[in-house]
C-alpha atoms as a PDB file:
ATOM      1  CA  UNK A   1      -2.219  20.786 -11.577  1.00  0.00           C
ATOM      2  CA  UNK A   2      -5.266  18.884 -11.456  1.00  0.00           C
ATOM      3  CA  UNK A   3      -8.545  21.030  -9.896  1.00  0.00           C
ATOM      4  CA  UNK A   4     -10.352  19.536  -7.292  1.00  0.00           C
ATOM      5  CA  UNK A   5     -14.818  20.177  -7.802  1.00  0.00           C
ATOM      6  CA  UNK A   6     -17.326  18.675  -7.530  1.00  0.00           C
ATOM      7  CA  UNK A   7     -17.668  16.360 -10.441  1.00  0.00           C
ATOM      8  CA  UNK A   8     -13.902  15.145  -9.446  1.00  0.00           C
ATOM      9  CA  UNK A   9     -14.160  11.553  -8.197  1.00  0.00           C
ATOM     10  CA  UNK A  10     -11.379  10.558  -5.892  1.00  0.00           C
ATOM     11  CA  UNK A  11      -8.673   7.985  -6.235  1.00  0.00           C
ATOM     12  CA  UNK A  12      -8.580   5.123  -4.085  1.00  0.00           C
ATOM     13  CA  UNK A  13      -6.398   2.442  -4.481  1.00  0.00           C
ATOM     14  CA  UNK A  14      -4.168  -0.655  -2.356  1.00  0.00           C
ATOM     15  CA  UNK A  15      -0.718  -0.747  -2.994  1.00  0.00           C
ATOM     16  CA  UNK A  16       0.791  -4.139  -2.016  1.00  0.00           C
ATOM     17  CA  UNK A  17       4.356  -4.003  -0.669  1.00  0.00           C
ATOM     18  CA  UNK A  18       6.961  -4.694   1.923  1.00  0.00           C
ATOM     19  CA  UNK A  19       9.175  -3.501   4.685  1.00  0.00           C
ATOM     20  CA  UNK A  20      12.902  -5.046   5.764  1.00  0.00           C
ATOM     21  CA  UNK A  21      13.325  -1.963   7.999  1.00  0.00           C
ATOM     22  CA  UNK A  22      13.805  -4.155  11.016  1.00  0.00           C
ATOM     23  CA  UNK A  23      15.570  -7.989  11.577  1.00  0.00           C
ATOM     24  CA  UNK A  24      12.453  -9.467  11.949  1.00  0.00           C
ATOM     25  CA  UNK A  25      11.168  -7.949   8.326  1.00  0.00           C
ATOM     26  CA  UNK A  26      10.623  -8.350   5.379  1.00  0.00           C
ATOM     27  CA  UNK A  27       6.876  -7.543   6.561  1.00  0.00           C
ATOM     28  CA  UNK A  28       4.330  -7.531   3.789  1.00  0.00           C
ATOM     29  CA  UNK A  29       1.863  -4.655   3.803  1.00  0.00           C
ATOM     30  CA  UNK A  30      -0.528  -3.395   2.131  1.00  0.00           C
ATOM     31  CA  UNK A  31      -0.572   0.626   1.576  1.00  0.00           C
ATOM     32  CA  UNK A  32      -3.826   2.505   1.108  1.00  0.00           C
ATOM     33  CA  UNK A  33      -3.221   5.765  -1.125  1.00  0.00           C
ATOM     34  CA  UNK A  34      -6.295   8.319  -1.596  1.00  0.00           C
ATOM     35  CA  UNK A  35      -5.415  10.826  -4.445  1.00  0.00           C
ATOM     36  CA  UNK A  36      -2.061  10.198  -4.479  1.00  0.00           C
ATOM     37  CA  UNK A  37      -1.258   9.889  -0.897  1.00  0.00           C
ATOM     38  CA  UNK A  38      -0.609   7.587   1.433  1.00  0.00           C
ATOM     39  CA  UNK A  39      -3.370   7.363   4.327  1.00  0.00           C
ATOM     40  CA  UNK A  40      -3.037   4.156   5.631  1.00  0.00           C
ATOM     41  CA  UNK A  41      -0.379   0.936   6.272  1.00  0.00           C
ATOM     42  CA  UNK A  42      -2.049  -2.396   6.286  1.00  0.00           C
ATOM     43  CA  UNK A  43      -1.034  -5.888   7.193  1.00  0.00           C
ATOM     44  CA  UNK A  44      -1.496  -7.806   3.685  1.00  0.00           C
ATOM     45  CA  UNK A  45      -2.408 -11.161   5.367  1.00  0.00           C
ATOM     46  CA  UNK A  46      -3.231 -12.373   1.575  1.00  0.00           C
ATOM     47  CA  UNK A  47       0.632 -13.292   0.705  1.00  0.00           C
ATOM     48  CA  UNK A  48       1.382 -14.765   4.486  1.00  0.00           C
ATOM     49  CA  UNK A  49       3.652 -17.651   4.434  1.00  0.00           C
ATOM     50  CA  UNK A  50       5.158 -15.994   1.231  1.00  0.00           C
ATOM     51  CA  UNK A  51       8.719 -13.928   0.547  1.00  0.00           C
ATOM     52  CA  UNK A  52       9.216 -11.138  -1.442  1.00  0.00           C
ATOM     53  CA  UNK A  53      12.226 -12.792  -2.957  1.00  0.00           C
ATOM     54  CA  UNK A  54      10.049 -15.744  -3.908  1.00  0.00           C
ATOM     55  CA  UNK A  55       9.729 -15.715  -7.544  1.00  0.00           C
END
């Protein structure tokens, strides 16, 4: 398990991704994770006009 002082710099990082939860999907997001964790979902307006599937 990995110790949390006060030397230890966090880990921030954007995850890009998607969603097809819903029939308008898939919705591309981008997903914020702080040590590990998800904190926060964000449109990713960088890949709009663009599918997932797209290769």
């Amino acid at each position: 398990m990995k110790s949390m002082n006060a030397k230890s710099k966090p880990l921030h990082k954007k995850v890009p991704g998607y969603c097809c939860q819903c029939v308008n999907g898939p919705d591309l997001l981008t997903v914020a994770v702080e040590d590990g964790v998800a904190t926060r979902i964000e449109p990713n307006f960088g890949l709009m006009g663009q599918h997932p599937a797209d290769g």
